[in-house]
Protein backbone atom coordinates (compact mmCIF):
# COMPACT_ATOMS: atom_id res chain seq x y z
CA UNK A 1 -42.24 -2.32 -21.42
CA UNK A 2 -40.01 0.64 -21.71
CA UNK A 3 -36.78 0.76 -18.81
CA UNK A 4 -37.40 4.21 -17.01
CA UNK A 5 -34.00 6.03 -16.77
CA UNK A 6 -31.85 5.15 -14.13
CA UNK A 7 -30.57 8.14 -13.11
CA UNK A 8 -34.35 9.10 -11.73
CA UNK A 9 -33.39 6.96 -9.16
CA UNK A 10 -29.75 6.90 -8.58
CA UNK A 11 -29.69 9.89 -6.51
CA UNK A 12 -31.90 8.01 -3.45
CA UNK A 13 -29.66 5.13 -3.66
CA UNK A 14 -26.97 7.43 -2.27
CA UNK A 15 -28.85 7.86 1.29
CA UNK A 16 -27.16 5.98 3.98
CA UNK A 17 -23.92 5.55 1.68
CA UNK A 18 -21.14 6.57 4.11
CA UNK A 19 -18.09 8.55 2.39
CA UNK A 20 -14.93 6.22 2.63
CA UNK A 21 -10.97 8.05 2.26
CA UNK A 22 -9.55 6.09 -0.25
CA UNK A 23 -5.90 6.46 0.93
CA UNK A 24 -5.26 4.02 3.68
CA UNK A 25 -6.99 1.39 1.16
CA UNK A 26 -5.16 2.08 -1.89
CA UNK A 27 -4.35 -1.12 -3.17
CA UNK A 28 -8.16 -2.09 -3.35
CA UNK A 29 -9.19 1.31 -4.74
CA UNK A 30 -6.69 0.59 -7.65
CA UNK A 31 -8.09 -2.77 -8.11
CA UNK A 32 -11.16 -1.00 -8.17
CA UNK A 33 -10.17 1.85 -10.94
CA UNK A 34 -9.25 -1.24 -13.05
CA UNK A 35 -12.60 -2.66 -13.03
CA UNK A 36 -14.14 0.71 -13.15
CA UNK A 37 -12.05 1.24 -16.85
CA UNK A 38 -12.78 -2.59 -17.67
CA UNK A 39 -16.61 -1.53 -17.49
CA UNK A 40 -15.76 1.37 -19.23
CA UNK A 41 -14.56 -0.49 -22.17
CA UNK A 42 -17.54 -2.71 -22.59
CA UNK A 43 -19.35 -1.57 -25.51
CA UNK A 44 -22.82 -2.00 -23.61
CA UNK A 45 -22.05 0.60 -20.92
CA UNK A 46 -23.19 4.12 -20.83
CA UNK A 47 -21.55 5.33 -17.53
CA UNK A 48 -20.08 4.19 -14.53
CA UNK A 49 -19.44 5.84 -10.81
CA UNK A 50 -17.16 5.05 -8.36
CA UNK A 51 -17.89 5.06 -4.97
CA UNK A 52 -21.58 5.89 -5.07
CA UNK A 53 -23.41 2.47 -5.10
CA UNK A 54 -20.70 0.10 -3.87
CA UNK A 55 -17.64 0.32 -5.15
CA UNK A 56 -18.52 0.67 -8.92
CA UNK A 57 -21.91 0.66 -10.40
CA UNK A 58 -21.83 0.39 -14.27
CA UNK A 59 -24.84 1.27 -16.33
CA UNK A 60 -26.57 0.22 -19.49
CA UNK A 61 -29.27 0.81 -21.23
CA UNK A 62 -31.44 -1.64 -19.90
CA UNK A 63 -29.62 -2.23 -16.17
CA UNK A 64 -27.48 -1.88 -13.73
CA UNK A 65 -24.34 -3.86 -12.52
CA UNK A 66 -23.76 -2.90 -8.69
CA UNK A 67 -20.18 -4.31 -8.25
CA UNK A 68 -18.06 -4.97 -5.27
CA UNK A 69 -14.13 -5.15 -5.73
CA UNK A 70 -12.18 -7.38 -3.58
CA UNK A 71 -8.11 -7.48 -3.88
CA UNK A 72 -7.29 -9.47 -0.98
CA UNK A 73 -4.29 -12.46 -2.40
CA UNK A 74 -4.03 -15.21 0.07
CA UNK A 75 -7.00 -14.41 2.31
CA UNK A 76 -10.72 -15.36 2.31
CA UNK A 77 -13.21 -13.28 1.57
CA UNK A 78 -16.29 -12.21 3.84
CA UNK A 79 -18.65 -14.21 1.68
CA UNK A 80 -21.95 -13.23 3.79
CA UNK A 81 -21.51 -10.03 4.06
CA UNK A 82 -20.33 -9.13 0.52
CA UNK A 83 -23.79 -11.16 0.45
CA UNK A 84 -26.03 -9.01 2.56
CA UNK A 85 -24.31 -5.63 0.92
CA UNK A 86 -24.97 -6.49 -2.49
CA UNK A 87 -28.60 -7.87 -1.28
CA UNK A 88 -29.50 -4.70 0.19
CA UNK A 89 -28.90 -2.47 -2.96
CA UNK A 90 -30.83 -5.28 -5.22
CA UNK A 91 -33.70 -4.61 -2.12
CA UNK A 92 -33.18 -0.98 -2.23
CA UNK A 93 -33.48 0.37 -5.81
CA UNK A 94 -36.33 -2.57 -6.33
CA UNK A 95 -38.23 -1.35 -3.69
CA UNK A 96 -37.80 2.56 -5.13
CA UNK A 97 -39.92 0.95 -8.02
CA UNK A 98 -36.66 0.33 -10.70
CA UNK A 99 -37.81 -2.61 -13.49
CA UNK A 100 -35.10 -2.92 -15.32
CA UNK A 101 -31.80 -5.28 -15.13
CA UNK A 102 -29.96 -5.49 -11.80
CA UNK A 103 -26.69 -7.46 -11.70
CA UNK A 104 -25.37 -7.58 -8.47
CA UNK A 105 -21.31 -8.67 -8.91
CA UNK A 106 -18.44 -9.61 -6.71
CA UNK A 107 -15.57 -9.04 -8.85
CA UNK A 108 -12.42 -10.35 -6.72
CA UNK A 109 -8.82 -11.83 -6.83
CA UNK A 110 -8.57 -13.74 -3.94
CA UNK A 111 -8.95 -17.38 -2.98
CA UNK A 112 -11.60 -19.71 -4.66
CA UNK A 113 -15.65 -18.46 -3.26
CA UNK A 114 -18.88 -20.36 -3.37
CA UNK A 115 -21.74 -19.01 -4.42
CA UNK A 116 -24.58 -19.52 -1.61
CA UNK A 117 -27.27 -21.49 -2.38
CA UNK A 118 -31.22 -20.07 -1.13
CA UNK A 119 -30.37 -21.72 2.45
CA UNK A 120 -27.30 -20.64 2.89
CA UNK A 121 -28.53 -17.14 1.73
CA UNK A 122 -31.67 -16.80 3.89
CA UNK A 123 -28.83 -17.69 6.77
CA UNK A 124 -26.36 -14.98 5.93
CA UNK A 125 -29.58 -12.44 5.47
CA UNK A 126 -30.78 -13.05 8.62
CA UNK A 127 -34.28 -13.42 7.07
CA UNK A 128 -37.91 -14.26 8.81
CA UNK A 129 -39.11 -17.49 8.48
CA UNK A 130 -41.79 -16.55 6.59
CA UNK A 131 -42.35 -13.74 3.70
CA UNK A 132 -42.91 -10.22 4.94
CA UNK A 133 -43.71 -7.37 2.70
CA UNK A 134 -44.56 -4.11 3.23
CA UNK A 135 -47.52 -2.98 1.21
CA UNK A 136 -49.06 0.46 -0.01
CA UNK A 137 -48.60 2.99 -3.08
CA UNK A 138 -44.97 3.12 -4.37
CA UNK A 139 -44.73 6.44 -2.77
CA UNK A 140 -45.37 4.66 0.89
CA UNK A 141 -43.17 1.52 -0.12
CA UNK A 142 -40.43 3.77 -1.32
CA UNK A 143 -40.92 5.80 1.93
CA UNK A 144 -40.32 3.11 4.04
CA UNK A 145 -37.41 1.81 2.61
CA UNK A 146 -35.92 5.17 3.20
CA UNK A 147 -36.79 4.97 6.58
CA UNK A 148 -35.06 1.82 6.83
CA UNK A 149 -31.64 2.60 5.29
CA UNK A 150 -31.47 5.76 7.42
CA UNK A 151 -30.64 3.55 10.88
CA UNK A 152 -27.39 4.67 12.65
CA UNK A 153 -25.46 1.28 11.81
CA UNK A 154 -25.42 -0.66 9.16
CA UNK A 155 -26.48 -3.77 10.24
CA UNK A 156 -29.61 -1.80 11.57
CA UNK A 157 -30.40 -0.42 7.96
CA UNK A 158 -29.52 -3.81 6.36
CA UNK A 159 -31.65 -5.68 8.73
CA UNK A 160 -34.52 -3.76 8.68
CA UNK A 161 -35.04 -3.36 4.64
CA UNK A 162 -34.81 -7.34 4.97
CA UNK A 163 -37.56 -6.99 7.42
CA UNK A 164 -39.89 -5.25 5.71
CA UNK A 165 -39.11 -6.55 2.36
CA UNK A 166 -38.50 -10.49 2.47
CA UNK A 167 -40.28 -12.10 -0.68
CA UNK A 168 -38.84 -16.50 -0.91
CA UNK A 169 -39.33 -15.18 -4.73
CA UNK A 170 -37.02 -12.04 -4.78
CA UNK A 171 -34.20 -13.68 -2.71
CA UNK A 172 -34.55 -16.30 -5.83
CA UNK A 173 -34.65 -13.62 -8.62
CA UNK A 174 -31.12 -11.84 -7.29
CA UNK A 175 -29.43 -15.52 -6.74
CA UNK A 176 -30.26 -15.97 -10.38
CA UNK A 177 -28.40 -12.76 -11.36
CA UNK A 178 -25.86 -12.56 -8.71
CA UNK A 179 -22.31 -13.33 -10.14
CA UNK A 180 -19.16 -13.78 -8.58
CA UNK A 181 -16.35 -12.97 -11.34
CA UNK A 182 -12.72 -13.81 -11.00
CA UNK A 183 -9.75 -11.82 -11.91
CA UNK A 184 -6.80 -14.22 -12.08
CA UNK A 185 -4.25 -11.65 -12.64
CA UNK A 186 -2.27 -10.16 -10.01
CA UNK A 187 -2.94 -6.25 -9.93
CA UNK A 188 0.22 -5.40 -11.85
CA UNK A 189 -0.92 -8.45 -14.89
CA UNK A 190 -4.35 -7.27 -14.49
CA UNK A 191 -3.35 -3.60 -15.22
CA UNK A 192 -0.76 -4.37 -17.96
CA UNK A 193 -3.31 -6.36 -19.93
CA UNK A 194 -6.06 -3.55 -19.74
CA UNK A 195 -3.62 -1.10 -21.14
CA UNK A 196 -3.62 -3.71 -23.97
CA UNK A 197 -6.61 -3.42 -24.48
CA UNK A 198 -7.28 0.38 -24.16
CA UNK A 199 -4.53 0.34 -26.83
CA UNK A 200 -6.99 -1.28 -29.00
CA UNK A 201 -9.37 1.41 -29.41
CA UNK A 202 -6.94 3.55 -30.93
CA UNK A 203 -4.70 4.42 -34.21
CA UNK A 204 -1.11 4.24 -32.86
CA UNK A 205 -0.24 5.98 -35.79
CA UNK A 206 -2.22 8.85 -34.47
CA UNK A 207 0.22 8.91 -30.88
CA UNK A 208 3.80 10.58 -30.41
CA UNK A 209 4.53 7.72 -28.26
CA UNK A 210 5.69 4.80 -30.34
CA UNK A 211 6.75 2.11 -28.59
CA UNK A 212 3.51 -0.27 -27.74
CA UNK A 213 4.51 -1.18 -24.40
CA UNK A 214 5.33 2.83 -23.30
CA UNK A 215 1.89 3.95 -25.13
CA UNK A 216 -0.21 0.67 -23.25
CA UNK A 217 1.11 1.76 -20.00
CA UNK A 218 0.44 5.54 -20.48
CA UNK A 219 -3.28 4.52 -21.69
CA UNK A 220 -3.77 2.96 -18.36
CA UNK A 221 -2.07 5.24 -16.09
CA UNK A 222 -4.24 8.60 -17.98
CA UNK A 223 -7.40 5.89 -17.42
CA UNK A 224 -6.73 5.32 -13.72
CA UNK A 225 -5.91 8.87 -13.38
CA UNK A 226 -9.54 10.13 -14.94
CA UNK A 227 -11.46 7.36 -12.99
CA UNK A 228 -9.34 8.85 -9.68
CA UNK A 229 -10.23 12.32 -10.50
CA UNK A 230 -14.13 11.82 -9.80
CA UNK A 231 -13.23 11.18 -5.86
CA UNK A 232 -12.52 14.84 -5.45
CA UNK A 233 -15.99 15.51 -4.68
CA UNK A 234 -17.09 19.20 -3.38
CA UNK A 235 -16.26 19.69 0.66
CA UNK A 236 -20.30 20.33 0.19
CA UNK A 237 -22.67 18.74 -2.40
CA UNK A 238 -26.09 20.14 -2.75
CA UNK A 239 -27.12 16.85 -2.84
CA UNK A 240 -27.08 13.47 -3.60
CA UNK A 241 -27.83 14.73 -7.42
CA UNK A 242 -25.05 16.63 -7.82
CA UNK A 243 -22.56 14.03 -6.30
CA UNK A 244 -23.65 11.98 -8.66
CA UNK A 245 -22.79 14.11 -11.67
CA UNK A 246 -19.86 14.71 -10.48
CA UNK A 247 -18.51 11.00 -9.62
CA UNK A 248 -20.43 9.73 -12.99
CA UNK A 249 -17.46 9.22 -16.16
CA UNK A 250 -19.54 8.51 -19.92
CA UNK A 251 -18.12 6.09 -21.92
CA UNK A 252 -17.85 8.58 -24.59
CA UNK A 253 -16.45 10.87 -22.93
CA UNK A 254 -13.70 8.76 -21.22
CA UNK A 255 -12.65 7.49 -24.96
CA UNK A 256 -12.65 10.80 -26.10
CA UNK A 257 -10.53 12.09 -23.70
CA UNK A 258 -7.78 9.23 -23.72
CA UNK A 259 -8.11 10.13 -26.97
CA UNK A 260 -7.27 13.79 -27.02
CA UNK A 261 -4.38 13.42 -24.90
CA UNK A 262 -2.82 10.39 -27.31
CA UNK A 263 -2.74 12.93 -29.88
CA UNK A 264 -0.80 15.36 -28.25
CA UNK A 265 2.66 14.86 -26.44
CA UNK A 266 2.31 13.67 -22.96
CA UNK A 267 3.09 15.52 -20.37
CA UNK A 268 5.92 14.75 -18.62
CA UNK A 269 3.67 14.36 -14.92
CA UNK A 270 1.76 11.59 -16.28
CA UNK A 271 4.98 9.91 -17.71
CA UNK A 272 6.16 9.73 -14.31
CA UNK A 273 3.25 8.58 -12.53
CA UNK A 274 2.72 5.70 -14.84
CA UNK A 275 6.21 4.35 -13.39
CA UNK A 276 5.05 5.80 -10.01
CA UNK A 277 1.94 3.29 -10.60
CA UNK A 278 3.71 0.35 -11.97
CA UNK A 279 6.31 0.58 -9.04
CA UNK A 280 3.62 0.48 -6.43
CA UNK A 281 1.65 -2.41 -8.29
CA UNK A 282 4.94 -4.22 -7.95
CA UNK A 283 4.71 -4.29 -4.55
CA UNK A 284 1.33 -5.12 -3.71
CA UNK A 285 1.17 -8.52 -3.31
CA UNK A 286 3.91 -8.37 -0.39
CA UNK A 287 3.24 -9.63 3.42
CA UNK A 288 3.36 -6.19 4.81
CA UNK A 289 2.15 -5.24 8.54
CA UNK A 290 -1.04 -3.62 8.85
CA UNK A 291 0.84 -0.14 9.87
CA UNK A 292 3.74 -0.56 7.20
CA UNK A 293 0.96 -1.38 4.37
CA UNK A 294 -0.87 2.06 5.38
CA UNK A 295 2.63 3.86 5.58
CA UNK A 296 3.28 2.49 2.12
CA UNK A 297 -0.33 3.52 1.19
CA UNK A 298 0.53 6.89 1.91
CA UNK A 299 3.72 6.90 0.53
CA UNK A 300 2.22 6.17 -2.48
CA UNK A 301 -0.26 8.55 -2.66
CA UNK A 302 2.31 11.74 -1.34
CA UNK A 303 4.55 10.50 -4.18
CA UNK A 304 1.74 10.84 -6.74
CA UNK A 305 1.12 14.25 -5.66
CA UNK A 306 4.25 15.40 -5.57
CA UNK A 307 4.91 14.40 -8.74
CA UNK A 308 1.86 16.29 -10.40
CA UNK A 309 2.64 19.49 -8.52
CA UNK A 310 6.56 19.09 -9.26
CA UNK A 311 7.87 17.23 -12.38
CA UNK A 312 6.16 19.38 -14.89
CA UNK A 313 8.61 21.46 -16.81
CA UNK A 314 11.69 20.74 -18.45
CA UNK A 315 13.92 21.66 -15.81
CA UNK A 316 11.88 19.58 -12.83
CA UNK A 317 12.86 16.51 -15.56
CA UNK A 318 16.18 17.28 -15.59
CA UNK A 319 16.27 17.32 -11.62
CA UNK A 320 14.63 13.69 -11.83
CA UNK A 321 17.24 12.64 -14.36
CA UNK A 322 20.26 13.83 -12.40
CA UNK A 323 19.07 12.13 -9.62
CA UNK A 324 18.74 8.70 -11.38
CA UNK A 325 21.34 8.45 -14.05
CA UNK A 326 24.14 6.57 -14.20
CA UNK A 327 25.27 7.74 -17.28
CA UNK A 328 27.90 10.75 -18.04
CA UNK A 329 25.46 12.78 -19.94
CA UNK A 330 22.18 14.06 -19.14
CA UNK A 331 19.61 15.83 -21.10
CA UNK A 332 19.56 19.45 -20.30
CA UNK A 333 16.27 21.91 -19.92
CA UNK A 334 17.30 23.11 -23.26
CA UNK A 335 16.69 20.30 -25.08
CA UNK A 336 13.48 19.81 -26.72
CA UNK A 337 10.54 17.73 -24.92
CA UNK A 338 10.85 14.94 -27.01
CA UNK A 339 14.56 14.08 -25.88
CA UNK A 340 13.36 14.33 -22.42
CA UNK A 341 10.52 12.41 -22.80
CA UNK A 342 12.60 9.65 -24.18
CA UNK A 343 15.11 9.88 -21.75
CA UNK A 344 12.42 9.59 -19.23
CA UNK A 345 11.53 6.11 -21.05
CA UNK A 346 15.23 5.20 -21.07
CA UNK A 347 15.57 5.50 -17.53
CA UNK A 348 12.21 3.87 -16.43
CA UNK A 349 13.39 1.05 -14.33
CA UNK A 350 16.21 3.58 -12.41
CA UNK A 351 12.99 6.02 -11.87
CA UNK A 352 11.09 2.70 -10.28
CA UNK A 353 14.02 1.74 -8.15
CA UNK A 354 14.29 5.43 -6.65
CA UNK A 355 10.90 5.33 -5.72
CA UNK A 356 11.53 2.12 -4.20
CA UNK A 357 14.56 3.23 -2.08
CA UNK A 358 12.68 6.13 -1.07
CA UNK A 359 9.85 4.39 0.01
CA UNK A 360 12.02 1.33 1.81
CA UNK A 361 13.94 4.06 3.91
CA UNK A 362 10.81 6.21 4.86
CA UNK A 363 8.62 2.76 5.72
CA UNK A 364 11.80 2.03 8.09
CA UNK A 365 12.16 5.37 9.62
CA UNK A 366 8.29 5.44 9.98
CA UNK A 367 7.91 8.56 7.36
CA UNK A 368 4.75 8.85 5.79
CA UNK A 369 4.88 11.53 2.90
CA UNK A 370 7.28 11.74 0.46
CA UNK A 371 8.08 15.64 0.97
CA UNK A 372 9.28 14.34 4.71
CA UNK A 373 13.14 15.40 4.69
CA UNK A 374 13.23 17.15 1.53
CA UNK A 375 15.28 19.58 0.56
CA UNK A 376 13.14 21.71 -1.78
CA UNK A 377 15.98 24.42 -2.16
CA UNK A 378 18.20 22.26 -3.92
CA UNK A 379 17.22 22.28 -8.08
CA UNK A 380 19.97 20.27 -9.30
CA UNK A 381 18.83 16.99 -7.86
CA UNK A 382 16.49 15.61 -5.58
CA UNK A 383 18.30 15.98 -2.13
CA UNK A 384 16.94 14.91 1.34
CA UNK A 385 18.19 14.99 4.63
CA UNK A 386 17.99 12.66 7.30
CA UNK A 387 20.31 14.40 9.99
CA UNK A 388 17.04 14.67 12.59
CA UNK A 389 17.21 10.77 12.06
CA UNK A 390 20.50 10.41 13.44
CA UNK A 391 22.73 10.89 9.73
CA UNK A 392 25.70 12.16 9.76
CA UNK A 393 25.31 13.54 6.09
CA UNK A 394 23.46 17.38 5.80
CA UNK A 395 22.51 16.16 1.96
CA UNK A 396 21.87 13.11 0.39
CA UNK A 397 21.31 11.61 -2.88
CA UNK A 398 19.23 8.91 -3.67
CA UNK A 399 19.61 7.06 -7.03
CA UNK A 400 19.05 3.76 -8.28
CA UNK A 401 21.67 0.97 -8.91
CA UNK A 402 24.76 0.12 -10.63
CA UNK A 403 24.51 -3.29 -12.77
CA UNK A 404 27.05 -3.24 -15.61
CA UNK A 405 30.77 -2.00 -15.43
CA UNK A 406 30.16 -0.02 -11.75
CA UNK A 407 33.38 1.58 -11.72
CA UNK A 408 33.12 3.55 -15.13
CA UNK A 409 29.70 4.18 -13.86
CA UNK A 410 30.72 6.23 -10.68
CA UNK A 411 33.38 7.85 -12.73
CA UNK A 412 30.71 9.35 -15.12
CA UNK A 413 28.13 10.10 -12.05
CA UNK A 414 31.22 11.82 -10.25
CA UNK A 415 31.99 13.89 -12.82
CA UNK A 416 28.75 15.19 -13.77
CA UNK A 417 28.23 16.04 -9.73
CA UNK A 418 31.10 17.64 -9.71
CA UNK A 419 29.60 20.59 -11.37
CA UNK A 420 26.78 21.05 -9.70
CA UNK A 421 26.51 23.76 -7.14
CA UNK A 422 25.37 22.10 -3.72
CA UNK A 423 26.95 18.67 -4.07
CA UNK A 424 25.43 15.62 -1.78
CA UNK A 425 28.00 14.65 0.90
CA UNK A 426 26.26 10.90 0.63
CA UNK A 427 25.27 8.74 -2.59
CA UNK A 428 22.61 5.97 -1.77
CA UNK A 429 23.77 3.76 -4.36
CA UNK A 430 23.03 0.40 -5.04
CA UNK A 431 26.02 -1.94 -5.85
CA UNK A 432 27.60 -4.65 -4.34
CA UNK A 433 31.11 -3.38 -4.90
CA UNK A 434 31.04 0.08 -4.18
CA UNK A 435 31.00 1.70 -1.29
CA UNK A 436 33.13 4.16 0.93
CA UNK A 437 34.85 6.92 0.12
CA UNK A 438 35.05 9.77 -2.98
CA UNK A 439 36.86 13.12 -3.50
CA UNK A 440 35.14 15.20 -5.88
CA UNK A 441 38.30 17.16 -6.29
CA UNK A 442 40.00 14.31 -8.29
CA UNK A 443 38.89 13.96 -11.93
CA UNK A 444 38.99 10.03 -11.28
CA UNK A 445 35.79 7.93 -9.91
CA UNK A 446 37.87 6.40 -7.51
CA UNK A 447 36.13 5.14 -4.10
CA UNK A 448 38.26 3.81 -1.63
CA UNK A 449 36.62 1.61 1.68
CA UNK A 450 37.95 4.16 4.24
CA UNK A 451 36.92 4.63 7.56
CA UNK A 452 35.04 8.63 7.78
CA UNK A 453 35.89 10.76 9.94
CA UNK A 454 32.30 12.64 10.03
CA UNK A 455 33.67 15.64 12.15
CA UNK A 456 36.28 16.31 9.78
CA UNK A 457 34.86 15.48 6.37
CA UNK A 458 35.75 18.17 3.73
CA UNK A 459 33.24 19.57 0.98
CA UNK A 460 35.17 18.08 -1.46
CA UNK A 461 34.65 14.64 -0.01
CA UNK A 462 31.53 12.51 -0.33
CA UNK A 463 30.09 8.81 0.95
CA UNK A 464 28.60 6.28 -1.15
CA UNK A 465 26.04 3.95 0.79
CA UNK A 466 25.72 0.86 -1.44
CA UNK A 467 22.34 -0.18 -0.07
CA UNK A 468 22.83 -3.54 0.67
CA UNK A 469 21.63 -3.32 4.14
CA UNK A 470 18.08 -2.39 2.99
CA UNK A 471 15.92 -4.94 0.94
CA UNK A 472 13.64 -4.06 -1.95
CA UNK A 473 13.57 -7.06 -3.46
CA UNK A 474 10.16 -9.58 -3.54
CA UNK A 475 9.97 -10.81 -0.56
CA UNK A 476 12.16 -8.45 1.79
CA UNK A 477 9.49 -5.68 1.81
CA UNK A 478 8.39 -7.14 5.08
CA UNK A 479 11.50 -6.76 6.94
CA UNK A 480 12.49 -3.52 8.92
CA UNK A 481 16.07 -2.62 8.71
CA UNK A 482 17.22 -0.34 11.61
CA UNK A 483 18.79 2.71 9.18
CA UNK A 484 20.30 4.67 12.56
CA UNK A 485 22.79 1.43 12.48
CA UNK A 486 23.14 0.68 9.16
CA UNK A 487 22.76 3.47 5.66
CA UNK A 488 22.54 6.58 8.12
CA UNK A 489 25.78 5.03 10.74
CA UNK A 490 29.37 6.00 9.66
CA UNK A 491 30.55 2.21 9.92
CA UNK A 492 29.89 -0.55 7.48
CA UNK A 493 29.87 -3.71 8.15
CA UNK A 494 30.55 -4.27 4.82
CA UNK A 495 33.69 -3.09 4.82
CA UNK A 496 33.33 0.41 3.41
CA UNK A 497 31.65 3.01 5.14
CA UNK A 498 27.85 4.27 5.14
């Protein structure tokens, strides 16, 4: 017998789907744009959508997978109801008269799961004792369960399709085909070893970008990036139809267009936000508060956006870059897009760190966009100002850390500052030797633990903050540092000032 197309009924399967803001949940969503691309890259699949059916429903020619994601390290997961959700859309698109395969899935990193047996089952579903099924034409049956899945909660519409639809033989038929797959990696190992295997489907030879490990993480940051793109749905859909066109990615066409953008040079946005990405994965896994995990969230998702409407052109790079460096010499806007592009790669792990001292400071001060105490005037570097949270310093500088041979380090920073126009009066720098004072009248990288005097400080004078007082390191991303007494106070306890 011949599988009718899907799609005739994928647009009913929508009714009674709530629409879900993916922000304050964005480490699941990314766990759930990685199995989204993992389903892309299975030969067997046609097309996927995100948040239409579940979290990802992946089609083939003869099925359906409805999939769940759950990232959730270290906790256990709501085993009946994942159950009854994934239950209700096997109910659902059977009972709009679909024959062909449906594969209901729990994909999940979390702890160990059991699949429930038909007792167990029948107890999380709530089910009659005996079997109840609604009968007439499929145009009555499918009526009915449209009726049903139109209650105002959803244990209402879940309860009352299991009502009217409760066959001992169907509940058997979806425990046969209900699977509950495991993804051992952590998100940041998970993602890594897709972008291996993206990397697979195409001729390095044919890609600017060399280096395997550079091109692997680009593939996966353009494939989260076109799987993200389909939540900007219209304010408006006509209807469930056209939502689904929109949120729908073809395997062909997602190939095709990883593709087209190998072949060219990357832009310098999506350079960024891969190491935007990869320094948020590193973080997910940490025992954050509820409130400090949405701040991050947010974080996250402001830095991603100001990223793509910022660091496009060649002189937004070298902003980045004179932010971050630690070296003497910095690319300048004149040179090519290659150069900067590879100095981009060069100074990957100081871009990381940056984001992580921005986002340690703003999840302490209780800031929840990255923009928050910007100084958008200033083109030389990114500046911010925290004076309305009680620093003494009108313009600040945040970079990343000095590891080998500090002192020649802040001599080469210091004298490429020097130049520029509207020089920070504070350097958050992190060392473990330097910190205090600097003179950026003196040709010499000098800086001397002396107590400031912040009412008197001259423009030729600046601070260095050496960062100690604030953790980023695994496991210190659940502490709060106060920042009014330590980075932002004009007393160290260190020894230096801050």
């Amino acid at each position: 017998m011949a599988i009718p197309d899907v799609n005739i009924y994928l647009p009913d399967m929508h009714i009674g789907e709530s629409r879900r803001d993916a922000t304050p949940g964005v480490r699941g969503f990314l766990f759930q744009d990685l199995i989204a691309i993992e389903e892309l890259i299975k030969d067997e699949t046609e097309f996927i959508c995100s948040e239409y059916i579940e979290d990802v429903c992946a089609v083939t020619s003869n099925g359906v997978r409805i999939i769940q994601s759950k990232y959730t390290p270290r906790t256990n997961l709501d085993i009946k109801a994942i159950t009854r959700e994934l239950y209700y859309q096997y109910i659902k698109l059977r009972r709009y008269g679909y024959i062909g395969d449906i594969i209901p899935v729990l994909s999940f990193h979390a702890d160990a799961v059991a699949m429930p047996d038909e007792a167990t089952a029948k107890e999380y579903l709530d089910l009659p004792a005996e079997q109840r099924q609604f009968t007439g034409a499929s145009a009555e049956i499918k009526a009915q369960a449209i009726e049903c899945i139109q209650a105002d909660t959803k244990k209402k519409r879940e309860d009352g399709l299991f009502a009217s639809f409760y066959k001992p033989e169907e509940l058997r038929d979806f425990l046969g085909v209900y699977k509950m797959e495991e993804v051992r990696e952590n998100i940041c190992n998970y993602r890594k070893a897709l972008g291996v295997k993206l990397d697979a489907f195409f001729n390095p030879n044919s890609c600017p970008v060399e280096n395997s490990d550079n091109r692997q993480e680009l593939l996966i940051a353009l494939a989260t990036k076109l799987v993200q793109e389909r939540y900007n749905e219209p304010d408006q859909p006509t209807d469930n139809q056209e939502l689904l066109e929109h949120r729908k990615i073809k395997r062909k066409d997602f190939l095709d267009a990883l593709e087209r953008v190998l072949a060219s040079e990357p832009s310098f946005s999506i350079v960024i936000l891969s190491f935007v990405d990869e320094a948020y994965c590193e973080l997910v896994d940490e025992q954050l508060s509820l409130d400090n995990r949405i701040c991050l969230n947010l974080l996250y998702a402001s830095s991603n956006e100001w990223v793509k409407n910022n660091l496009n052109s060649q002189s937004e790079v070298v902003r980045l870059l004179n932010t971050v460096s630690t070296d003497l010499n910095v690319p300048s806007d004149s040179d090519g897009p290659q150069d900067l592009r590879k100095a981009l790669y060069m100074c990957k792990e100081k871009i990381k760190t940056f984001y992580f001292h921005v986002w340690k400071i703003k999840l302490n001060i209780k800031q929840e966009t990255f923009e928050e105490c910007l100084l958008p005037e200033i083109n030389e570097y990114i500046a911010f100002s925290f004076q309305n949270q009680k620093d003494w310093s009108r313009r600040s500088i945040i970079m990343s850390s000095m590891q080998d041979r500090p002192n020649k380090r802040v001599k080469d920073v210091q004298k490429r500052i020097r130049s520029w126009k509207e020089r920070p009066q504070k350097w958050y720098l992190r060392s473990t030797s330097i910190r205090g004072l600097g003179d950026y009248s003196i040709d010499v990288g000098h800086i001397a633990p002396a107590r400031l005097d912040v009412t008197s400080i001259s423009p030729e004078q600046f601070a260095v903050e050496c960062m100690e007082c604030i953790g980023i390191d695994e496991g210190e991303w659940a502490i709060n540092e106060n920042c009014e007494e330590s980075i932002f106070s004009d007393k160290c306890k260190y020894g230096g000032q801050s």
